[in-house]
N, C-alpha and C. Protein backbone atom coordinates (compact mmCIF):
# COMPACT_ATOMS: atom_id res chain seq x y z
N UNK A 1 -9.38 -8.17 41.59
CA UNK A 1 -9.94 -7.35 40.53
C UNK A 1 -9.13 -6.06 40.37
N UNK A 2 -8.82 -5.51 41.29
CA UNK A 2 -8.15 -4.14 41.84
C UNK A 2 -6.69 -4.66 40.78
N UNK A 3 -6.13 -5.09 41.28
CA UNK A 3 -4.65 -5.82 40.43
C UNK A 3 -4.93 -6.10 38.74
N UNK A 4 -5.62 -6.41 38.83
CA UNK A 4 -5.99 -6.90 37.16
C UNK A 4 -5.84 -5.61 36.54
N UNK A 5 -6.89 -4.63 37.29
CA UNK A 5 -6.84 -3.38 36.48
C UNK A 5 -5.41 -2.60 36.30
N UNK A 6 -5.04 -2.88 37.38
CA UNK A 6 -3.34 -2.15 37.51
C UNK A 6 -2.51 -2.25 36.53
N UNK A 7 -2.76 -3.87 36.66
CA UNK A 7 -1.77 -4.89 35.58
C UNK A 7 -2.09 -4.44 34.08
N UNK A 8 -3.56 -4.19 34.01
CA UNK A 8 -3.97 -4.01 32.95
C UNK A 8 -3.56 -2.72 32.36
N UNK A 9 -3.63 -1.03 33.15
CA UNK A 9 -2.89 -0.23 32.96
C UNK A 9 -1.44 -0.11 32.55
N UNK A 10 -1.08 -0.42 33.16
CA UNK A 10 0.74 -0.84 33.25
C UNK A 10 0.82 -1.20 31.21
N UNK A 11 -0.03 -2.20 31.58
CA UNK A 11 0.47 -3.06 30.23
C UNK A 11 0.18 -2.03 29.17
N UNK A 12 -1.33 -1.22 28.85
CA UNK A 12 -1.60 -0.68 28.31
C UNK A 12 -0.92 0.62 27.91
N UNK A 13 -0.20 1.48 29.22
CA UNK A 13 0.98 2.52 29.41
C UNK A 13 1.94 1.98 28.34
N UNK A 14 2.59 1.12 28.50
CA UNK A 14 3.48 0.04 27.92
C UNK A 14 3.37 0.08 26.41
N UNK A 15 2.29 -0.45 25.61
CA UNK A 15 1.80 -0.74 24.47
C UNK A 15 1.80 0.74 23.78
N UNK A 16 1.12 1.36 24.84
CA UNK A 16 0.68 2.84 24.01
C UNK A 16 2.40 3.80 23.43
N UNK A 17 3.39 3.18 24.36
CA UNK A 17 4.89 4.32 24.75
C UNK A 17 5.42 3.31 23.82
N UNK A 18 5.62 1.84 23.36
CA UNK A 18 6.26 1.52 22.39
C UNK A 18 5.39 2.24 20.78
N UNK A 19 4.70 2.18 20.58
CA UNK A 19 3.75 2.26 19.07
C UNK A 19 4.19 3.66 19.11
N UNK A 20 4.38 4.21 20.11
CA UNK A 20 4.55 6.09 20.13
C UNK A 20 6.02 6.16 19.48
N UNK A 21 6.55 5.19 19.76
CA UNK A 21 8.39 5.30 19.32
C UNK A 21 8.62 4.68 17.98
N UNK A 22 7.79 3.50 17.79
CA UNK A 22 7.71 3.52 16.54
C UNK A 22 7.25 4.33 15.40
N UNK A 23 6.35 5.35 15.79
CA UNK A 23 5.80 6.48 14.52
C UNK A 23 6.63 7.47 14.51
N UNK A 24 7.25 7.45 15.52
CA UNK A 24 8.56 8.79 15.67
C UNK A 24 9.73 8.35 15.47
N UNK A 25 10.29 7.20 14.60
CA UNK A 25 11.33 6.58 14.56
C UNK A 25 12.50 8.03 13.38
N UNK A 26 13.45 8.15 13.23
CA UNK A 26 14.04 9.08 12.73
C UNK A 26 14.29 8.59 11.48
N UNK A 27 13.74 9.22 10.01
CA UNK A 27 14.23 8.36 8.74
C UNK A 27 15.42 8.20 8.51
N UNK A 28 15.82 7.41 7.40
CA UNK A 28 17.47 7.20 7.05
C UNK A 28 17.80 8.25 6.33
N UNK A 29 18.91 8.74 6.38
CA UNK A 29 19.67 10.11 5.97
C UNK A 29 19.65 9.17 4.68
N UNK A 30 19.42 10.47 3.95
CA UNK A 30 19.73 10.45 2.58
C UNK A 30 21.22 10.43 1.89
N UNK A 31 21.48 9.26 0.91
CA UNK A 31 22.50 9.32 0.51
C UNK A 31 22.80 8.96 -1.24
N UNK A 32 23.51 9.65 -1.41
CA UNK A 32 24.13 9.42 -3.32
C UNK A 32 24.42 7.66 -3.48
N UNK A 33 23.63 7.33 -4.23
CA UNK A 33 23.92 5.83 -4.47
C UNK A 33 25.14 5.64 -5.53
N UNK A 34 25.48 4.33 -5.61
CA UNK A 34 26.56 3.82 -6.80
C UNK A 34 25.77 3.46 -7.95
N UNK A 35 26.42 3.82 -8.94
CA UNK A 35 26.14 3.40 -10.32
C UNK A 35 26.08 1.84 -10.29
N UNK A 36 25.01 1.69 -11.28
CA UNK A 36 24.88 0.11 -11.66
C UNK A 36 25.02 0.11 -12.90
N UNK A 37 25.39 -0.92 -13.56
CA UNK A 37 24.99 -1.43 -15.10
C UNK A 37 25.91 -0.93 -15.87
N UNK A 38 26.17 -0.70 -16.72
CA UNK A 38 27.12 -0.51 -17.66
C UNK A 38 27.19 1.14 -17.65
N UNK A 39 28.44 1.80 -16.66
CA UNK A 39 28.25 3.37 -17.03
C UNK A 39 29.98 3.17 -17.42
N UNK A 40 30.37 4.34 -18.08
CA UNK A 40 31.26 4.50 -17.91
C UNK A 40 32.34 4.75 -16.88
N UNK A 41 33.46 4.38 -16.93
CA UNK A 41 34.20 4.40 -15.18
C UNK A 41 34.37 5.88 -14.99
N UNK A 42 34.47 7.14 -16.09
CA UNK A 42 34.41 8.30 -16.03
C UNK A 42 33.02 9.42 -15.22
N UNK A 43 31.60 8.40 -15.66
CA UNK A 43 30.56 8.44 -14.87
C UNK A 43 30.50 7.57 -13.55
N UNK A 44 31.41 7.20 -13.15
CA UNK A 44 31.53 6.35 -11.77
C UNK A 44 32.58 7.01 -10.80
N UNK A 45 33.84 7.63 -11.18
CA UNK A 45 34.71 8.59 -10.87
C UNK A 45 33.80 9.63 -9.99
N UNK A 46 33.34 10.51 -11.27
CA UNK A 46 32.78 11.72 -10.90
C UNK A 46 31.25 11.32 -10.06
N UNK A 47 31.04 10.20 -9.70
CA UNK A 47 29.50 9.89 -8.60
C UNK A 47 30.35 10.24 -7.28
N UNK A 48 31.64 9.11 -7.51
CA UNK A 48 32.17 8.96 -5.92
C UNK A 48 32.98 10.11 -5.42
N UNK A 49 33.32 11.48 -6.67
CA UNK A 49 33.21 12.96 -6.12
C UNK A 49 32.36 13.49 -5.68
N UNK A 50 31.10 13.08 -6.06
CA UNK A 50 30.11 13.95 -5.85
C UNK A 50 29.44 13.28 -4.32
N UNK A 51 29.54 12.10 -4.50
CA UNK A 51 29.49 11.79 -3.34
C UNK A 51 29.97 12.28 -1.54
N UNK A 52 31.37 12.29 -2.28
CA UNK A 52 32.32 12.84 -1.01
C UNK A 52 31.88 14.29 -1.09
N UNK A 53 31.69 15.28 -1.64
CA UNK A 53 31.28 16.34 -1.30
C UNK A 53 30.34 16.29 -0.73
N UNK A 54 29.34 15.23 -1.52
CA UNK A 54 27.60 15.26 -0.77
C UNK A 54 27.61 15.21 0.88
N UNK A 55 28.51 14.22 1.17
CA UNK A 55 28.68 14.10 2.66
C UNK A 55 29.31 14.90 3.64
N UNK A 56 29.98 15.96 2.53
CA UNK A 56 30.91 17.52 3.40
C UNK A 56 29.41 18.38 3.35
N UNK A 57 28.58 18.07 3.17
CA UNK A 57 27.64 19.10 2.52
C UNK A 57 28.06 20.29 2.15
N UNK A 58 28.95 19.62 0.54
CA UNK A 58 29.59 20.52 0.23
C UNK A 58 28.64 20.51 -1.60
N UNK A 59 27.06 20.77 -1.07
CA UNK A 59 25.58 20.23 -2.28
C UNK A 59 26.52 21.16 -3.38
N UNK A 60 27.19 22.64 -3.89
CA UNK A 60 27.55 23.00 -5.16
C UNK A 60 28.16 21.86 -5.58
N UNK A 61 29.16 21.35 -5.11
CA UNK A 61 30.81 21.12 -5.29
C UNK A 61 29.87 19.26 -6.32
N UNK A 62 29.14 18.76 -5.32
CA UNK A 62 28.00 17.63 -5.12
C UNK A 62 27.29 17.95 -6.72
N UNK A 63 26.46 18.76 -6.57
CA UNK A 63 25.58 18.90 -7.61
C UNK A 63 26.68 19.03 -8.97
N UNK A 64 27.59 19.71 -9.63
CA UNK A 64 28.95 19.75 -10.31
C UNK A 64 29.14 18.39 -10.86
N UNK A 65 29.58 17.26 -9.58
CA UNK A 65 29.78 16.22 -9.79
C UNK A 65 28.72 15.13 -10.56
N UNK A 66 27.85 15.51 -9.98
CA UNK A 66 26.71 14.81 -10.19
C UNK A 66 25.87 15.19 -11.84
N UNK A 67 25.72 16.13 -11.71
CA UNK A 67 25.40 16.64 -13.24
C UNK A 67 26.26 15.96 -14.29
N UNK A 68 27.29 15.84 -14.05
CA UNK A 68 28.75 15.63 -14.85
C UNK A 68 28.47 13.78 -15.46
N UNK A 69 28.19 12.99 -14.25
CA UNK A 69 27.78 11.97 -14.31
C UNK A 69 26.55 11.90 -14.95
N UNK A 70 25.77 12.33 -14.98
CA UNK A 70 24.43 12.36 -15.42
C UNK A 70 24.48 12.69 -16.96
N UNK A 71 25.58 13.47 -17.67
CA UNK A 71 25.61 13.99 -18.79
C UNK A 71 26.41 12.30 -19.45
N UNK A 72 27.47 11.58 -18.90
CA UNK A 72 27.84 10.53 -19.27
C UNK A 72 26.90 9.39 -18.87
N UNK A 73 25.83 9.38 -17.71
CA UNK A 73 25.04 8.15 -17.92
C UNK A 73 23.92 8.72 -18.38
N UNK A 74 23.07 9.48 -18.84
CA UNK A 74 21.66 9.65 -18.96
C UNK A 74 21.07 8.62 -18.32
N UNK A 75 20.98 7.31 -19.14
CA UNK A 75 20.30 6.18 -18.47
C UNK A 75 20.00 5.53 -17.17
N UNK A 76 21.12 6.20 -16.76
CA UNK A 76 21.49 5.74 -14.72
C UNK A 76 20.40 6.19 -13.76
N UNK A 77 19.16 5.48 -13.82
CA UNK A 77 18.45 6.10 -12.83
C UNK A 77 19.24 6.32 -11.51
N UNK A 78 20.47 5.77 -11.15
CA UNK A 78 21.54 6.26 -9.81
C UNK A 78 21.98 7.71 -9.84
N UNK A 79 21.77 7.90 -11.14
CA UNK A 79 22.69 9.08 -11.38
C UNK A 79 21.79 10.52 -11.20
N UNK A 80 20.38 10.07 -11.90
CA UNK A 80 19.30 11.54 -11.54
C UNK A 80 19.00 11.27 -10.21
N UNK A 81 19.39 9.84 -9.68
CA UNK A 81 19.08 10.42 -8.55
C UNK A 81 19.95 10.83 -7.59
N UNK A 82 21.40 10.66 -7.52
CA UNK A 82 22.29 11.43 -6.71
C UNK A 82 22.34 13.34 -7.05
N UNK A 83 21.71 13.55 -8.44
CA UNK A 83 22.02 14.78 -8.99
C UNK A 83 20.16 15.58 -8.52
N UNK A 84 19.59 14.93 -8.06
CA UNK A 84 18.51 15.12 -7.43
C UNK A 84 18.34 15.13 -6.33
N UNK A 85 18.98 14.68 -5.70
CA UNK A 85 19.67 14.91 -4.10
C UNK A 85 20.52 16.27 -3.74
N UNK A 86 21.57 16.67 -4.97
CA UNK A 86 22.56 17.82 -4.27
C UNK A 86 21.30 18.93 -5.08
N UNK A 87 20.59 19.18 -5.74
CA UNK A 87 19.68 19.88 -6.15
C UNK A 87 18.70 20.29 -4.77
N UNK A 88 18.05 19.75 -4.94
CA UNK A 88 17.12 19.05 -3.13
C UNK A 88 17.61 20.11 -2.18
N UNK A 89 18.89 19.77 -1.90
CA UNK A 89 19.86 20.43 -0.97
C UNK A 89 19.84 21.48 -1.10
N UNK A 90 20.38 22.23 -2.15
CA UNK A 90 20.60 23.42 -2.80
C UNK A 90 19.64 23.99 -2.88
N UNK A 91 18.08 23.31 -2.51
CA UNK A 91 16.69 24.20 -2.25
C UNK A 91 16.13 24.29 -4.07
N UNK A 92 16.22 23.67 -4.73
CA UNK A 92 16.08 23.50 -5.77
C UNK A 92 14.89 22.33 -6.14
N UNK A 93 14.36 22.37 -5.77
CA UNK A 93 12.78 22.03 -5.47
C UNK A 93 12.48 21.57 -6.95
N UNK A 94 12.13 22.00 -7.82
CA UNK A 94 11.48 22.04 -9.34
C UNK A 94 12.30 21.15 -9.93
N UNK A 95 13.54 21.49 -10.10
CA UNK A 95 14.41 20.56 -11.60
C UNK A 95 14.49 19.16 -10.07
N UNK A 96 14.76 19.03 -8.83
CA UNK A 96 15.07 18.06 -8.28
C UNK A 96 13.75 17.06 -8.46
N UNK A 97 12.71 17.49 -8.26
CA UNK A 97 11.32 16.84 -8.47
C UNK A 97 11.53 15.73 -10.30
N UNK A 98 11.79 16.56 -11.08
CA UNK A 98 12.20 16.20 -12.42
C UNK A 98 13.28 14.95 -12.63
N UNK A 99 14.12 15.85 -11.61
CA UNK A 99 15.17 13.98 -11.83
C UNK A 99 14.85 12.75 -10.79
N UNK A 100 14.35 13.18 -9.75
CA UNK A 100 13.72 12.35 -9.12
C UNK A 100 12.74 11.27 -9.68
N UNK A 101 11.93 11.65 -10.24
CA UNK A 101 10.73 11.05 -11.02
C UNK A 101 11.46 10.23 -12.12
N UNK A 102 13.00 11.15 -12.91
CA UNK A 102 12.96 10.37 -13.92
C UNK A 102 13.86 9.48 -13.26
N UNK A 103 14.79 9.45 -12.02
CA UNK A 103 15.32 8.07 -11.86
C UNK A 103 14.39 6.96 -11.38
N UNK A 104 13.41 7.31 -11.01
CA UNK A 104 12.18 6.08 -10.39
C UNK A 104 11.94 5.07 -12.05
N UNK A 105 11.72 6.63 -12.74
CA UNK A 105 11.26 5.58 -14.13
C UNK A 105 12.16 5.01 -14.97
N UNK A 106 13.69 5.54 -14.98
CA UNK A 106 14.81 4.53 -15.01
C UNK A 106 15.25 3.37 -14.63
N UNK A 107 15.13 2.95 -13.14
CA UNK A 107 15.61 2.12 -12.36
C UNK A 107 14.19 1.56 -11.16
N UNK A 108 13.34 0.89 -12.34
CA UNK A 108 11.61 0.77 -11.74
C UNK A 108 11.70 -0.59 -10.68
N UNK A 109 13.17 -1.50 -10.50
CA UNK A 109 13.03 -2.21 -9.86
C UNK A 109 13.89 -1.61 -8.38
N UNK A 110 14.29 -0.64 -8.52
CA UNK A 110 15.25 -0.01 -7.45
C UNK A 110 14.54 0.06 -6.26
N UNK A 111 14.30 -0.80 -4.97
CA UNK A 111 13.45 -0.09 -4.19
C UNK A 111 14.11 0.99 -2.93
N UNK A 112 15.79 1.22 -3.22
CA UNK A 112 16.35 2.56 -2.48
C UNK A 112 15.42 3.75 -2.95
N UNK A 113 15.55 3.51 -5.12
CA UNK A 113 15.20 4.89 -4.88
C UNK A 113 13.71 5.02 -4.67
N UNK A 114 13.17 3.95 -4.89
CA UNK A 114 11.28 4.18 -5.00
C UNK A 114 11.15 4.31 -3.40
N UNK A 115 11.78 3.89 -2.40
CA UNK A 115 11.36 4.13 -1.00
C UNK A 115 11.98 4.97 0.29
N UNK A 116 12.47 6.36 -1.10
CA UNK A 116 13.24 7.21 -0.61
C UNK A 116 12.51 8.06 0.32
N UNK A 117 12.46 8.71 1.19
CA UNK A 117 12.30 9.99 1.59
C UNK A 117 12.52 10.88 0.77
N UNK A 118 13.02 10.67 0.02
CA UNK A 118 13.41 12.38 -0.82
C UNK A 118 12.44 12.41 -1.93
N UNK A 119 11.60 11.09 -2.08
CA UNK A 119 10.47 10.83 -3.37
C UNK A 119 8.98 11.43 -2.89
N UNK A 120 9.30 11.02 -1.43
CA UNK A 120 7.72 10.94 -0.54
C UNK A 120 7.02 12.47 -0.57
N UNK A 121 8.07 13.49 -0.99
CA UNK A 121 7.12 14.75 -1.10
C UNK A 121 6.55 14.94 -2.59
N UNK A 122 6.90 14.03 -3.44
CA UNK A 122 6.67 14.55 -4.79
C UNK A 122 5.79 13.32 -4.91
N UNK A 123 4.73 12.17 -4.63
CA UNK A 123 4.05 11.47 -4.71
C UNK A 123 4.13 11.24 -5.91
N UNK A 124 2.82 10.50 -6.46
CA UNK A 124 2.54 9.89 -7.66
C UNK A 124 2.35 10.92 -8.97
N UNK A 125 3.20 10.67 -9.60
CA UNK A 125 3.05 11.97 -11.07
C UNK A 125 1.88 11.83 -11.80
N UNK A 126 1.40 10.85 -11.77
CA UNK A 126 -0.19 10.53 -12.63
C UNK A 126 -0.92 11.37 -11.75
N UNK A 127 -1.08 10.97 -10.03
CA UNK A 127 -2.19 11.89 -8.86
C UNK A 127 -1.89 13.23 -9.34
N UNK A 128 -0.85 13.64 -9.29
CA UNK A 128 -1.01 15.18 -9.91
C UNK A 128 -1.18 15.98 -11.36
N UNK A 129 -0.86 15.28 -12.25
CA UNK A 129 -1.51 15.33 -13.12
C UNK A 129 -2.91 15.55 -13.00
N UNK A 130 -3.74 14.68 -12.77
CA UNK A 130 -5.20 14.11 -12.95
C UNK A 130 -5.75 15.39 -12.15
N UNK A 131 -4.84 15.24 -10.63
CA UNK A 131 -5.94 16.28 -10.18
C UNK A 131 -6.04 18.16 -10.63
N UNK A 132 -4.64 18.35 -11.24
CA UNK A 132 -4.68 19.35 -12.13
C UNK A 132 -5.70 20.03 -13.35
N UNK A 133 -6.42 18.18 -13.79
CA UNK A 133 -6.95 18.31 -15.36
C UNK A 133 -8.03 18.30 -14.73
N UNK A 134 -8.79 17.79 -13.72
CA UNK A 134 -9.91 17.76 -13.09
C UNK A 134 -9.96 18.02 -11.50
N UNK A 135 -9.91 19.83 -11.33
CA UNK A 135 -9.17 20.47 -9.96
C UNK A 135 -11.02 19.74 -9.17
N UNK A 136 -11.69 20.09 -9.68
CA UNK A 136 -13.16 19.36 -8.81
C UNK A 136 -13.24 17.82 -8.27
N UNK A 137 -12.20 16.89 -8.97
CA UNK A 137 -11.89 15.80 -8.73
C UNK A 137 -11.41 15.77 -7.02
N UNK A 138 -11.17 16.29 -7.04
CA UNK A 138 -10.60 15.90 -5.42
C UNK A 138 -11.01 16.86 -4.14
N UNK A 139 -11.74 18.16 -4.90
CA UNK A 139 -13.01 18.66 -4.15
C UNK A 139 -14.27 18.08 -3.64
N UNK A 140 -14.65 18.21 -2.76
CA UNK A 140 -15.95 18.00 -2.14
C UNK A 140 -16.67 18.79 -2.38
N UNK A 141 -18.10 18.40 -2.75
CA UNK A 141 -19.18 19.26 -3.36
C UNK A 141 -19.68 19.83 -2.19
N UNK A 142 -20.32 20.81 -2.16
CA UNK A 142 -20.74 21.39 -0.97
C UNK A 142 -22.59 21.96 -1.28
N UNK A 143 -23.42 22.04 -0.13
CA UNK A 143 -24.71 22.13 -0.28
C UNK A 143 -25.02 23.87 -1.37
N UNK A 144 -25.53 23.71 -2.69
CA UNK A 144 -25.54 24.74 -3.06
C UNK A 144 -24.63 25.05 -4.61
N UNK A 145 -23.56 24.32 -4.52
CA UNK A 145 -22.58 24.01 -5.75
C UNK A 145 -23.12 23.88 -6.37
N UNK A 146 -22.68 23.82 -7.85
CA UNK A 146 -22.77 24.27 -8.77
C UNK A 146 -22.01 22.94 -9.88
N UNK A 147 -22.59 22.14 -10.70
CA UNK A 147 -21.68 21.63 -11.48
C UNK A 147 -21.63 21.88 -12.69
N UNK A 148 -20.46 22.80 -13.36
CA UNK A 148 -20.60 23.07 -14.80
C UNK A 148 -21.84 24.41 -15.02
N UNK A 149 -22.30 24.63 -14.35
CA UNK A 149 -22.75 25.88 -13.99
C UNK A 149 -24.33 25.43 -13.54
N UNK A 150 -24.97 24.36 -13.51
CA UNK A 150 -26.25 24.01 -13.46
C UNK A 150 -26.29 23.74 -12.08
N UNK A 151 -27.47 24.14 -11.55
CA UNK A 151 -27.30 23.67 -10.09
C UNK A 151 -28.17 22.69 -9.92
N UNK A 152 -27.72 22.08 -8.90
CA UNK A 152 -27.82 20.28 -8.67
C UNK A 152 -29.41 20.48 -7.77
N UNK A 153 -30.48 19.68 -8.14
CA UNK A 153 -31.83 19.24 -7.56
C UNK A 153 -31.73 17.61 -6.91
């Protein structure tokens, strides 16, 4: 009986220290993707500049490049999103959120960019919306509240 339990510890030590390494696994570094689909080779040039800077973290030199491409593909969801990446970098939070979103809705079968890390802070654009237009929506009522000014019996 004494052994069983041991065995049983051990194993359980075991189970608990792998699942611990799996939730702490380190994400994949973020990187400038390649153009797909019909861009111009002038918007494919200036990705794989912006690229090579991206990886000097050299994000001005990056973002330059990337914009540049973005002005010759509009359509390239690759492209808002490499130019949403050296933005990101550059601490540019607001316009990066913007191209982010719009390369998801460019390139809706892409699952690099839909299962980016660099998407996961800006969630679902409808959830924020909604909870903007209805801030009580995602509040909890509390004993005493008030809805619309009438109080609740």
């Amino acid at each position: 009986m004494s052994a069983n339990l041991k065995l049983l510890g051990v194993l359980g030590v075991v189970l608990l220290c792998l699942s611990m390494t799996a939730c702490f696994q380190k994400r994949k570094p973020l990187v400038p993707l390649l153009l797909e689909g019909d861009v111009k080779s002038q918007a494919t040039a200036l990705t794989e500049q912006g690229t090579q800077a991206y990886q000097a973290q050299q994000f001005q030199d990056a973002k330059h490049h990337f914009e540049e491409a973005v002005a010759l593909a509009p359509e390239s969801g690759q492209a808002h999103y490499n130019y949403a990446l050296a933005l990101n970098a550059l601490g540019k939070q607001d316009v990066a959120r913007q191209h982010f979103l719009e390369a998801a809705n460019l390139a809706p079968g892409d699952q690099v960019i839909w299962d980016s890390p660099a998407l996961a802070p800006y969630g679902d654009p409808e959830t924020r919306t909604r909870s903007k237009e209805f801030p009580s929506a995602t509040q909890r009522s509390s004993f005493g509240s008030t809805m619309g000014g009438m109080p609740r019996y």
